[in-house]
Protein backbone atom coordinates (compact mmCIF):
# COMPACT_ATOMS: atom_id res chain seq x y z
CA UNK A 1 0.00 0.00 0.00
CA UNK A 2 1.21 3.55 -0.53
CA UNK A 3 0.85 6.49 1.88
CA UNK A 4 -2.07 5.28 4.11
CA UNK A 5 -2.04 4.67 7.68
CA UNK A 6 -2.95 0.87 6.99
CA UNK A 7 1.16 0.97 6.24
CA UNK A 8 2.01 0.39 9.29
CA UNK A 9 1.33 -2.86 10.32
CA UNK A 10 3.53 -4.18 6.99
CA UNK A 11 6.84 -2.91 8.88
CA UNK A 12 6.57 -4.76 11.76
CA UNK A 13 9.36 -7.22 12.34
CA UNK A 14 7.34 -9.67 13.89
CA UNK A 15 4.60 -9.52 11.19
CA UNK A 16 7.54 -10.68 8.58
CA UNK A 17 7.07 -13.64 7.05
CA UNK A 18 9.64 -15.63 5.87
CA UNK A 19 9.01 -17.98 2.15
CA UNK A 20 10.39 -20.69 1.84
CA UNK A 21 12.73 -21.10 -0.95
CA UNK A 22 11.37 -22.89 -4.01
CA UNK A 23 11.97 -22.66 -8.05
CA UNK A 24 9.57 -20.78 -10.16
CA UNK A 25 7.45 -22.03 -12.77
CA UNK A 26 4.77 -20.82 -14.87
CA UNK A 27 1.44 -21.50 -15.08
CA UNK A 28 0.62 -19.59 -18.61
CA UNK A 29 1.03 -15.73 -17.55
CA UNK A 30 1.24 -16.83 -13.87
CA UNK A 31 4.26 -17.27 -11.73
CA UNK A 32 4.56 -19.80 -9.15
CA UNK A 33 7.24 -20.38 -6.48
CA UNK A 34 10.20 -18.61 -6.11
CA UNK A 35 9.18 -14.85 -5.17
CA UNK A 36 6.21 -14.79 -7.10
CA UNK A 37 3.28 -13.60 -5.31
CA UNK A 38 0.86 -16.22 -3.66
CA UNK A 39 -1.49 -17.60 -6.29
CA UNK A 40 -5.24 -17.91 -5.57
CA UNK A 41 -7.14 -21.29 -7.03
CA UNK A 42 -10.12 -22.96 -7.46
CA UNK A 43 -12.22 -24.98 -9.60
CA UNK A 44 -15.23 -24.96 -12.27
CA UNK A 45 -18.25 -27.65 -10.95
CA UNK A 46 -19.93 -27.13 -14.31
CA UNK A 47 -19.97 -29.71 -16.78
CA UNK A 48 -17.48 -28.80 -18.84
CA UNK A 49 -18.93 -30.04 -21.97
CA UNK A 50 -21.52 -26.97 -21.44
CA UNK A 51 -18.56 -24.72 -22.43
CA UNK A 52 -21.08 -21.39 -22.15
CA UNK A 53 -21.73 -22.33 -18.65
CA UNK A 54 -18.26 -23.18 -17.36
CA UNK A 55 -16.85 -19.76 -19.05
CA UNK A 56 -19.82 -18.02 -17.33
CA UNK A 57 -18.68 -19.78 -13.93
CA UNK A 58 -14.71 -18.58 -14.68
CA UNK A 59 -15.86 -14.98 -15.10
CA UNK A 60 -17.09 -15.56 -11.56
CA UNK A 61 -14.06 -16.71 -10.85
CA UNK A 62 -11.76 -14.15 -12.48
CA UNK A 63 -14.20 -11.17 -10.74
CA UNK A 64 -14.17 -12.56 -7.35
CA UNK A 65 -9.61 -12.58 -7.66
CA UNK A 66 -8.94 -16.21 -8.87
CA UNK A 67 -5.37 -16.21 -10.38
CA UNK A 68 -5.94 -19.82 -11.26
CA UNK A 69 -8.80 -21.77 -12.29
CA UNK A 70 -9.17 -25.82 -12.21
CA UNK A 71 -11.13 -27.42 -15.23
CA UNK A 72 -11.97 -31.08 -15.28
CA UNK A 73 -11.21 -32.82 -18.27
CA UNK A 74 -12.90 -36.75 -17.80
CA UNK A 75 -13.67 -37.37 -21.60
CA UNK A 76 -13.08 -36.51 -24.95
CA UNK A 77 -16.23 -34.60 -25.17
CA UNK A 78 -14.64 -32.23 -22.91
CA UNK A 79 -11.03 -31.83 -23.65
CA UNK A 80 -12.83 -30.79 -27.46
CA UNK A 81 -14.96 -28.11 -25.10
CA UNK A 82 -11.62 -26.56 -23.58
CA UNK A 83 -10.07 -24.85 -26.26
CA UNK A 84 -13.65 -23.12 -26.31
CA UNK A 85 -13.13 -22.24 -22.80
CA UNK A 86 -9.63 -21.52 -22.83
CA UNK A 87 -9.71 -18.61 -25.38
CA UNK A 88 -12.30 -17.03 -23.35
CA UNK A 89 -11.03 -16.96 -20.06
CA UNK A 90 -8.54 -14.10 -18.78
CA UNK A 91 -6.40 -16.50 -16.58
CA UNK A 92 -4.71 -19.87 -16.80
CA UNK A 93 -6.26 -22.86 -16.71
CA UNK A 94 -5.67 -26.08 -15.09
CA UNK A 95 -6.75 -29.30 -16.77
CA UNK A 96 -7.79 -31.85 -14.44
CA UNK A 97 -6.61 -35.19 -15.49
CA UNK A 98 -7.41 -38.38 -14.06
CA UNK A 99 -5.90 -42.17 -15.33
CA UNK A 100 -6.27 -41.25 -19.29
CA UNK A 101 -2.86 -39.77 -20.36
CA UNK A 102 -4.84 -38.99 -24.00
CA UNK A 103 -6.94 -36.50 -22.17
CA UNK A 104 -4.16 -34.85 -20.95
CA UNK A 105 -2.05 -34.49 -24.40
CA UNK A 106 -6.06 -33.58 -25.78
CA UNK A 107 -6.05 -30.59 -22.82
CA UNK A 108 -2.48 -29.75 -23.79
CA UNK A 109 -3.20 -29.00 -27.32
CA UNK A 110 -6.36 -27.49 -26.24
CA UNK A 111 -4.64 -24.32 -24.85
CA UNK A 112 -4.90 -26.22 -21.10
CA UNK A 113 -1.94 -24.03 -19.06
CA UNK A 114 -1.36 -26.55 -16.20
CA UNK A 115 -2.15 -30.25 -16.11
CA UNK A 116 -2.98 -31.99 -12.85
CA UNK A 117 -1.98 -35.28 -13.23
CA UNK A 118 0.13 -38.25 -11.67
CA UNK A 119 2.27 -39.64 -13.93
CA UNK A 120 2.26 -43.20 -12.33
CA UNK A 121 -1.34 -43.60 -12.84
CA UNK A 122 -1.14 -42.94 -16.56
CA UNK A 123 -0.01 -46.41 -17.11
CA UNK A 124 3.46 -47.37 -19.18
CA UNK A 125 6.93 -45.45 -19.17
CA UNK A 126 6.08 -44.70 -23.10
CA UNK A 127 2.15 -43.23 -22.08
CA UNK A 128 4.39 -40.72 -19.37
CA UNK A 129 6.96 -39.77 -22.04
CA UNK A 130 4.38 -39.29 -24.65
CA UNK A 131 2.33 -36.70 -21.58
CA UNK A 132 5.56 -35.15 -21.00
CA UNK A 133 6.25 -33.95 -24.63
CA UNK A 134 2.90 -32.92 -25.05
CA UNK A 135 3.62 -30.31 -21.91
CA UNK A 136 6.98 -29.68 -23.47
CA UNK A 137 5.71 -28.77 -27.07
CA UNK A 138 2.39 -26.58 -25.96
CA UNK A 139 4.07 -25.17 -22.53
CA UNK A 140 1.95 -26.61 -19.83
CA UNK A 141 3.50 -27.00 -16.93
CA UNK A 142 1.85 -29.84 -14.01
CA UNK A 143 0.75 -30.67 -10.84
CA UNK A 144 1.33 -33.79 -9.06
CA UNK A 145 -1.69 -34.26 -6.62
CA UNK A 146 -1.42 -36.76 -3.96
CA UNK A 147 -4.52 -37.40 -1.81
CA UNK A 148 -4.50 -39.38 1.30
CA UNK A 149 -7.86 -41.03 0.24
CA UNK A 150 -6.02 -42.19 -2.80
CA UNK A 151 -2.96 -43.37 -1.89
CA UNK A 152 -1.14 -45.93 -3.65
CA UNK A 153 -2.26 -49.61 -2.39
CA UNK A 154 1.92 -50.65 -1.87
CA UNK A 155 2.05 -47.42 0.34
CA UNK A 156 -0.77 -48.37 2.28
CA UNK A 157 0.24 -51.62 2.79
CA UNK A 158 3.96 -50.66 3.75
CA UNK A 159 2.85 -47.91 5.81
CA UNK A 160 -0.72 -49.41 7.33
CA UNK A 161 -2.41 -45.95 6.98
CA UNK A 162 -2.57 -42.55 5.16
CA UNK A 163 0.45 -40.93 6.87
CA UNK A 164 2.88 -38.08 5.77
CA UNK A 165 5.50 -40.32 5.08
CA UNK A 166 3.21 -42.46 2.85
CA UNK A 167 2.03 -39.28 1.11
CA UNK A 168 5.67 -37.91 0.54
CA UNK A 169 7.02 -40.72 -0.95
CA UNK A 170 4.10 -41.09 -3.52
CA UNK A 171 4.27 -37.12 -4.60
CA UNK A 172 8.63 -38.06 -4.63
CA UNK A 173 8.05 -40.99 -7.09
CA UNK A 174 5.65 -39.33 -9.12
CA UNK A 175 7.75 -36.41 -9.22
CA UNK A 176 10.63 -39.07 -10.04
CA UNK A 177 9.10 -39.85 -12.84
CA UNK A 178 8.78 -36.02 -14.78
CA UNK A 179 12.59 -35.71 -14.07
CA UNK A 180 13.54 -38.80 -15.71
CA UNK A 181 12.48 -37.04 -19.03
CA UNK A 182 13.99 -33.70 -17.67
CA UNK A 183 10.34 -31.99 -16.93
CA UNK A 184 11.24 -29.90 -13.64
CA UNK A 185 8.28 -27.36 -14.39
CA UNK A 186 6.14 -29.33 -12.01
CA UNK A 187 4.02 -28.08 -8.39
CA UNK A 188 3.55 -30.55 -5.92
CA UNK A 189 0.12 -31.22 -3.63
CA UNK A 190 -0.40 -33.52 -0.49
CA UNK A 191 -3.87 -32.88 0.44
CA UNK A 192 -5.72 -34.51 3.29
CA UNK A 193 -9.19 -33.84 4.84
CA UNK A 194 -7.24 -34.05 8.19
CA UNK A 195 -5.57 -30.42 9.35
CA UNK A 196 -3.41 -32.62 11.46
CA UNK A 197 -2.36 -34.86 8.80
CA UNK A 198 -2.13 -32.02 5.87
CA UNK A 199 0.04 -29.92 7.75
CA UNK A 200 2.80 -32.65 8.78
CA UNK A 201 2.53 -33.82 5.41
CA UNK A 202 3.35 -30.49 3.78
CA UNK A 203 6.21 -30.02 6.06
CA UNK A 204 7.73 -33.15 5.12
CA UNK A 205 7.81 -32.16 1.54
CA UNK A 206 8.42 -28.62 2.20
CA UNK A 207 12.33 -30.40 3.53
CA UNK A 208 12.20 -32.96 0.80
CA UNK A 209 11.78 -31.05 -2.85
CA UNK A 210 12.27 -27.18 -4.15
CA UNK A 211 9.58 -27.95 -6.37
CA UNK A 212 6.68 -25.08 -5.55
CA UNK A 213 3.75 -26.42 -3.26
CA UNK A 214 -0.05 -25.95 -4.26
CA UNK A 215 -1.80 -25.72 -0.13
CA UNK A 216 -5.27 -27.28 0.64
CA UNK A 217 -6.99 -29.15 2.85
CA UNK A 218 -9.05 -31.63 0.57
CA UNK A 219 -12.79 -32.42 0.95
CA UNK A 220 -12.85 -29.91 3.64
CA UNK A 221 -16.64 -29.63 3.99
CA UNK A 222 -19.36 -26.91 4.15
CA UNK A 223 -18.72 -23.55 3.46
CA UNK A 224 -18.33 -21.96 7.51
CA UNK A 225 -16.34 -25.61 8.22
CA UNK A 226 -14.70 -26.16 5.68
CA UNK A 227 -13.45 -22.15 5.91
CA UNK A 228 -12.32 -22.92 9.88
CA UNK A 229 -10.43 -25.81 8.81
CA UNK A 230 -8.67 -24.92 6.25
CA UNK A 231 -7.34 -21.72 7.66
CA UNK A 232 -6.16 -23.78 10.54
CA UNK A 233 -3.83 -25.86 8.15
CA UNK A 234 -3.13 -23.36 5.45
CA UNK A 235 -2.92 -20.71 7.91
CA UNK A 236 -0.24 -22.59 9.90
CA UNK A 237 1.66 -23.60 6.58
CA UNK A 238 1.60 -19.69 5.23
CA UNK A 239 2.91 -18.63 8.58
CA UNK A 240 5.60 -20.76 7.97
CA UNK A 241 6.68 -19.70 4.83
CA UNK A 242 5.21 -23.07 3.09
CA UNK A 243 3.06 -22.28 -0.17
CA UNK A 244 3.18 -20.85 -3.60
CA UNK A 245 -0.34 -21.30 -4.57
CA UNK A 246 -3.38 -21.86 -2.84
CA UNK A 247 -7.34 -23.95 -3.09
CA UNK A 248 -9.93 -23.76 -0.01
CA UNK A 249 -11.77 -26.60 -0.92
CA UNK A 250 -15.51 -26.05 -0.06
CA UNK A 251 -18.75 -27.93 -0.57
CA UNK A 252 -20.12 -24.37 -1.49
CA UNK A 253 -20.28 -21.93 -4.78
CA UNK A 254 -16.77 -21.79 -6.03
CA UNK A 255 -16.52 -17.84 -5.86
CA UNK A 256 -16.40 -18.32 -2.07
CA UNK A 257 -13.28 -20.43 -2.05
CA UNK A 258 -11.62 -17.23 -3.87
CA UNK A 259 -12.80 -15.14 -1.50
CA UNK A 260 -11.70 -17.07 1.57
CA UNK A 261 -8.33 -18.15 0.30
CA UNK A 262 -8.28 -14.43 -0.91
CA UNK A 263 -9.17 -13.12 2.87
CA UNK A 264 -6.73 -16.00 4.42
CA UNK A 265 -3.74 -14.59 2.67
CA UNK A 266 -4.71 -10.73 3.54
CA UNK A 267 -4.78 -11.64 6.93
CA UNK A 268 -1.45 -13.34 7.22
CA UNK A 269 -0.13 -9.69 5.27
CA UNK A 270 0.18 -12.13 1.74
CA UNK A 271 -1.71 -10.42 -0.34
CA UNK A 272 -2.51 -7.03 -0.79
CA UNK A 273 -6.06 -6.97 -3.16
CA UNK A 274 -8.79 -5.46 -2.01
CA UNK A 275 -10.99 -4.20 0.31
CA UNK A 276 -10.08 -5.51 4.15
CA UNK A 277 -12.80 -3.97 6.26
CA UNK A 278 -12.45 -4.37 9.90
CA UNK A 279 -15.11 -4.24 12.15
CA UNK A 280 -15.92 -5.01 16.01
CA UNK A 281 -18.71 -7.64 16.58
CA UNK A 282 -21.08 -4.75 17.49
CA UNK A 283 -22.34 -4.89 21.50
CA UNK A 284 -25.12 -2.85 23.32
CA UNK A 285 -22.69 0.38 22.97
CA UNK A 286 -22.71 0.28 18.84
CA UNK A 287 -24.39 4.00 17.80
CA UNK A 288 -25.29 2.31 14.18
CA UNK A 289 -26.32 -1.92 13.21
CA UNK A 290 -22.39 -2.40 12.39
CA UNK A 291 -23.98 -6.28 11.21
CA UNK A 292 -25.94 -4.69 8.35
CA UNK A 293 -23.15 -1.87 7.87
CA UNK A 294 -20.44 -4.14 7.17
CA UNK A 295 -22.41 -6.81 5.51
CA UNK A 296 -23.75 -4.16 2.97
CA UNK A 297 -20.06 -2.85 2.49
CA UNK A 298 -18.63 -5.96 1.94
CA UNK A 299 -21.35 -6.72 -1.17
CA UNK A 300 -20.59 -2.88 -2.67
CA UNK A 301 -16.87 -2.54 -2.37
CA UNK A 302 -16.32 -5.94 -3.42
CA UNK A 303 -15.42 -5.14 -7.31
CA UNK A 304 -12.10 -3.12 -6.01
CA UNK A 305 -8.88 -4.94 -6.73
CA UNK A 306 -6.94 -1.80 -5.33
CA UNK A 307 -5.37 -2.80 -1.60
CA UNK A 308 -7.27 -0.94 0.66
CA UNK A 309 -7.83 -1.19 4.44
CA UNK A 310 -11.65 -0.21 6.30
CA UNK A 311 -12.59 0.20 9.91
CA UNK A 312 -16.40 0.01 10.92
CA UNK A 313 -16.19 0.16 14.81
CA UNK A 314 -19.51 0.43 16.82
CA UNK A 315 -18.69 3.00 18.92
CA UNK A 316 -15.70 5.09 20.36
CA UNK A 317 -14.14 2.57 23.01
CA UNK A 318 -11.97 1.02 20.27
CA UNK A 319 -12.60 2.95 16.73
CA UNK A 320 -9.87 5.86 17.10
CA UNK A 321 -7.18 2.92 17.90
CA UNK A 322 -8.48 0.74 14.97
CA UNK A 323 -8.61 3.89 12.65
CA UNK A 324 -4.65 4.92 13.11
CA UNK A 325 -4.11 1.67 11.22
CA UNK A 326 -6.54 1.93 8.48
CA UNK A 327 -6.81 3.70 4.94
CA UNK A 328 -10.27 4.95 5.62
CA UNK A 329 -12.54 4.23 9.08
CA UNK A 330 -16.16 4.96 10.61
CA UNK A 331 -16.43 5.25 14.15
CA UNK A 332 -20.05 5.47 15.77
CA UNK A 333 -20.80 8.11 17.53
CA UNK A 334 -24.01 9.61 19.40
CA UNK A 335 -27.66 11.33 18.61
CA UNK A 336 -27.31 9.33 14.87
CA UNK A 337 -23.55 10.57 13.56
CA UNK A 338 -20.67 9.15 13.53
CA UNK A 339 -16.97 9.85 13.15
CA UNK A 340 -14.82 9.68 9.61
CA UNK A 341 -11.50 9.00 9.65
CA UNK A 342 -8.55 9.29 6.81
CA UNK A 343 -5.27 8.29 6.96
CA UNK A 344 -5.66 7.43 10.77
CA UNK A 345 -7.05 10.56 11.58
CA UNK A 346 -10.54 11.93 12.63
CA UNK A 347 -11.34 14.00 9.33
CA UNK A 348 -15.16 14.73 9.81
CA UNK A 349 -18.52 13.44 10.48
CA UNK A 350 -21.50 12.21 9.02
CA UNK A 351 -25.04 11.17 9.56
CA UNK A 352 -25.73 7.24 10.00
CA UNK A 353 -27.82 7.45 7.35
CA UNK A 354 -25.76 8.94 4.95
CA UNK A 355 -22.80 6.73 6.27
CA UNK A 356 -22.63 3.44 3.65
CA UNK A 357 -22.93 5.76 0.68
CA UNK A 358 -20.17 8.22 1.49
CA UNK A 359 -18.21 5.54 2.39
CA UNK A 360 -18.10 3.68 -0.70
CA UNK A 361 -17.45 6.64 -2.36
CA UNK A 362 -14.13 7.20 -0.01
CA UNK A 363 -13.35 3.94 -0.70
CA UNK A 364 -13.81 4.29 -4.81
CA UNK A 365 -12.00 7.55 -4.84
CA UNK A 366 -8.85 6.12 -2.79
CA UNK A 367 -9.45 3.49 -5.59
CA UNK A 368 -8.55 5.36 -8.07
CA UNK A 369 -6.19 7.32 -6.48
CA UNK A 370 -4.05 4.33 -6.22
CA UNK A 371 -4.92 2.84 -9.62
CA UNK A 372 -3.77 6.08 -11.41
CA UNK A 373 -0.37 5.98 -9.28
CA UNK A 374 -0.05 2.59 -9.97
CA UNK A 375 -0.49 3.41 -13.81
CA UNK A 376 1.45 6.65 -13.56
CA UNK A 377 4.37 4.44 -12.30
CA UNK A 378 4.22 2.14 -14.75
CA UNK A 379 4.79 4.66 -17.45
């Protein structure tokens, strides 16, 4: 951010998080691993044979912040239905492969950025080389997904369980496998539905490979479960410098896994897009319905990309401390007004009524304030 008082919590020491150190690859125009920013994922639950409604679904997508979307590729009919869908989205997009190397050479040629596949369920050392060239010649890079649900049935028998060490050598030997034909431009996964399992998993591999990591917590449930746990596991991970690109995998619309893996990497300082309004719980003191206020806000400042930081406290116990950190802040007052604050400082007031209005306009202006600066810089 540039100039604003919500600054000041990204030169903290102690707020510093530290990446670990992977290689880079590229997933069409995005980077992954290395220094590249944090990618956001998830994934189309449209057929995607109906190409008009799984490029609706990706605009969703692409609105909401995804970086990355996930497109899965079972049949013929549908690798012919990606290169529709794949010239119409804006960002890359991940074929998902399962068993049938052909549909992964038919979602390379299709335009497919990314395939998710694992190379030793494909089949023969010929059926892998043949996958592998098809990456090399239309520039896909991969992603080796290991589940603990569908482990290998030697691991499971040599280990007696899902386990980290079971998952770790599967994603190794798959991995194994791309290197023998010199493919390095390869992201690793070792998804569980178990936070306990997930994380020890992914800091296994995070010690056993440079390759960059994909983060999730698989099958993680409904949308307010599924949220808790998987900001438990990523959240742990991303504090720990583990994880180039992230999925919250929810039994819910797709646009709110963007939105919460979007909202889990603000809080840990990872990402800097959009709004991040924060707001107290509201209690018998609040001078407006901060519920309503914020829910509203959320809905009409949720188009802005520009990194921009909100306070909506209820009343004045805690709202001048929470506004010296913020961009922009509303502080309830008494007799139906309320305080406005810029920059961390009390700048004028302003009827409750009035209130949601004026501040999305604050909010759009400082927009485009920074989007103009931003533009300005670039030349």
């Amino acid at each position: 951010m540039d100039g604003g008082a919500g600054d000041l919590h990204h030169i903290r020491p102690w707020r510093r998080i530290e990446r670990r150190k992977s290689r880079k690859i590229r997933v069409g125009t995005v980077e992954v691993g290395g220094d590249a920013p944090i990618a956001v994922q998830s994934m189309t639950n449209t057929p995607t044979t109906d190409a008009a409604a799984t490029i609706n679904q990706i605009r969703q997508l692409e609105e909401a912040g995804a970086d990355i979307v996930r497109v899965s590729c079972p049949d013929e009919d549908s690798t012919k239905a990606l290169a529709e869908i794949v010239r119409a989205a804006k960002v890359p997009l991940v074929a998902d492969i399962h068993f049938h190397y052909r549909r992964a050479i038919e979602a390379a040629a299709a335009g497919a950025a990314c395939l998710r596949i694992n190379p030793g369920n494909i089949g023969n050392a010929q059926r892998v080389k043949d996958v592998v060239q098809a990456a090399k010649d239309h520039g896909c890079s991969m992603r080796i997904g290991v589940n603990a649900g569908s482990l290998e049935q030697h691991l499971l028998e040599k280990y007696g369980e899902p386990c980290p060490e079971a998952m770790v050598e599967s994603a190794l030997y798959h991995a194994a496998l791309l290197e023998e034909h010199d493919f390095r431009d390869y992201k690793i996964s070792v998804k569980a539905s178990d936070v306990f399992l997930t994380a020890a998993a992914y800091h296994a591999l995070a010690e056993a490979t440079d390759a960059p990591l994909h983060l999730g917590v698989t099958e993680a449930g409904a949308l307010r479960a599924g949220t808790v746990k998987s900001a438990v596991a990523m959240g742990s991970l991303l504090w720990a410098g583990i994880g180039d690109t992230i999925r919250v995998s929810l039994a819910a619309d797709p646009v709110e896994e963007i939105k919460v893996g979007n909202d889990l990497l603000k809080s840990l300082g990872l990402r800097q897009r959009g709004v991040t309004i924060i707001a107290c719980p509201s209690c018998a003191r609040q001078g407006f319905n901060v519920i309503q206020t914020v829910d509203e806000l959320e809905r009409r400042v949720a188009h802005i990309a520009e990194p921009i930081t909100l306070s909506i406290i209820g009343c004045v116990v805690n709202g001048p401390g929470e506004a010296l950190m913020t961009d922009l802040g509303f502080t309830g007052g008494g007799k139906g007004a309320g305080m406005i604050y810029v920059a961390g400082k009390a700048d004028h007031k302003i009827d409750n009524a009035a209130m949601i209005d004026h501040i999305v306009d604050l909010v759009e202006n400082r927009a485009r304030t920074l989007r103009d600066a931003r533009e300005q810089a670039e030349g």
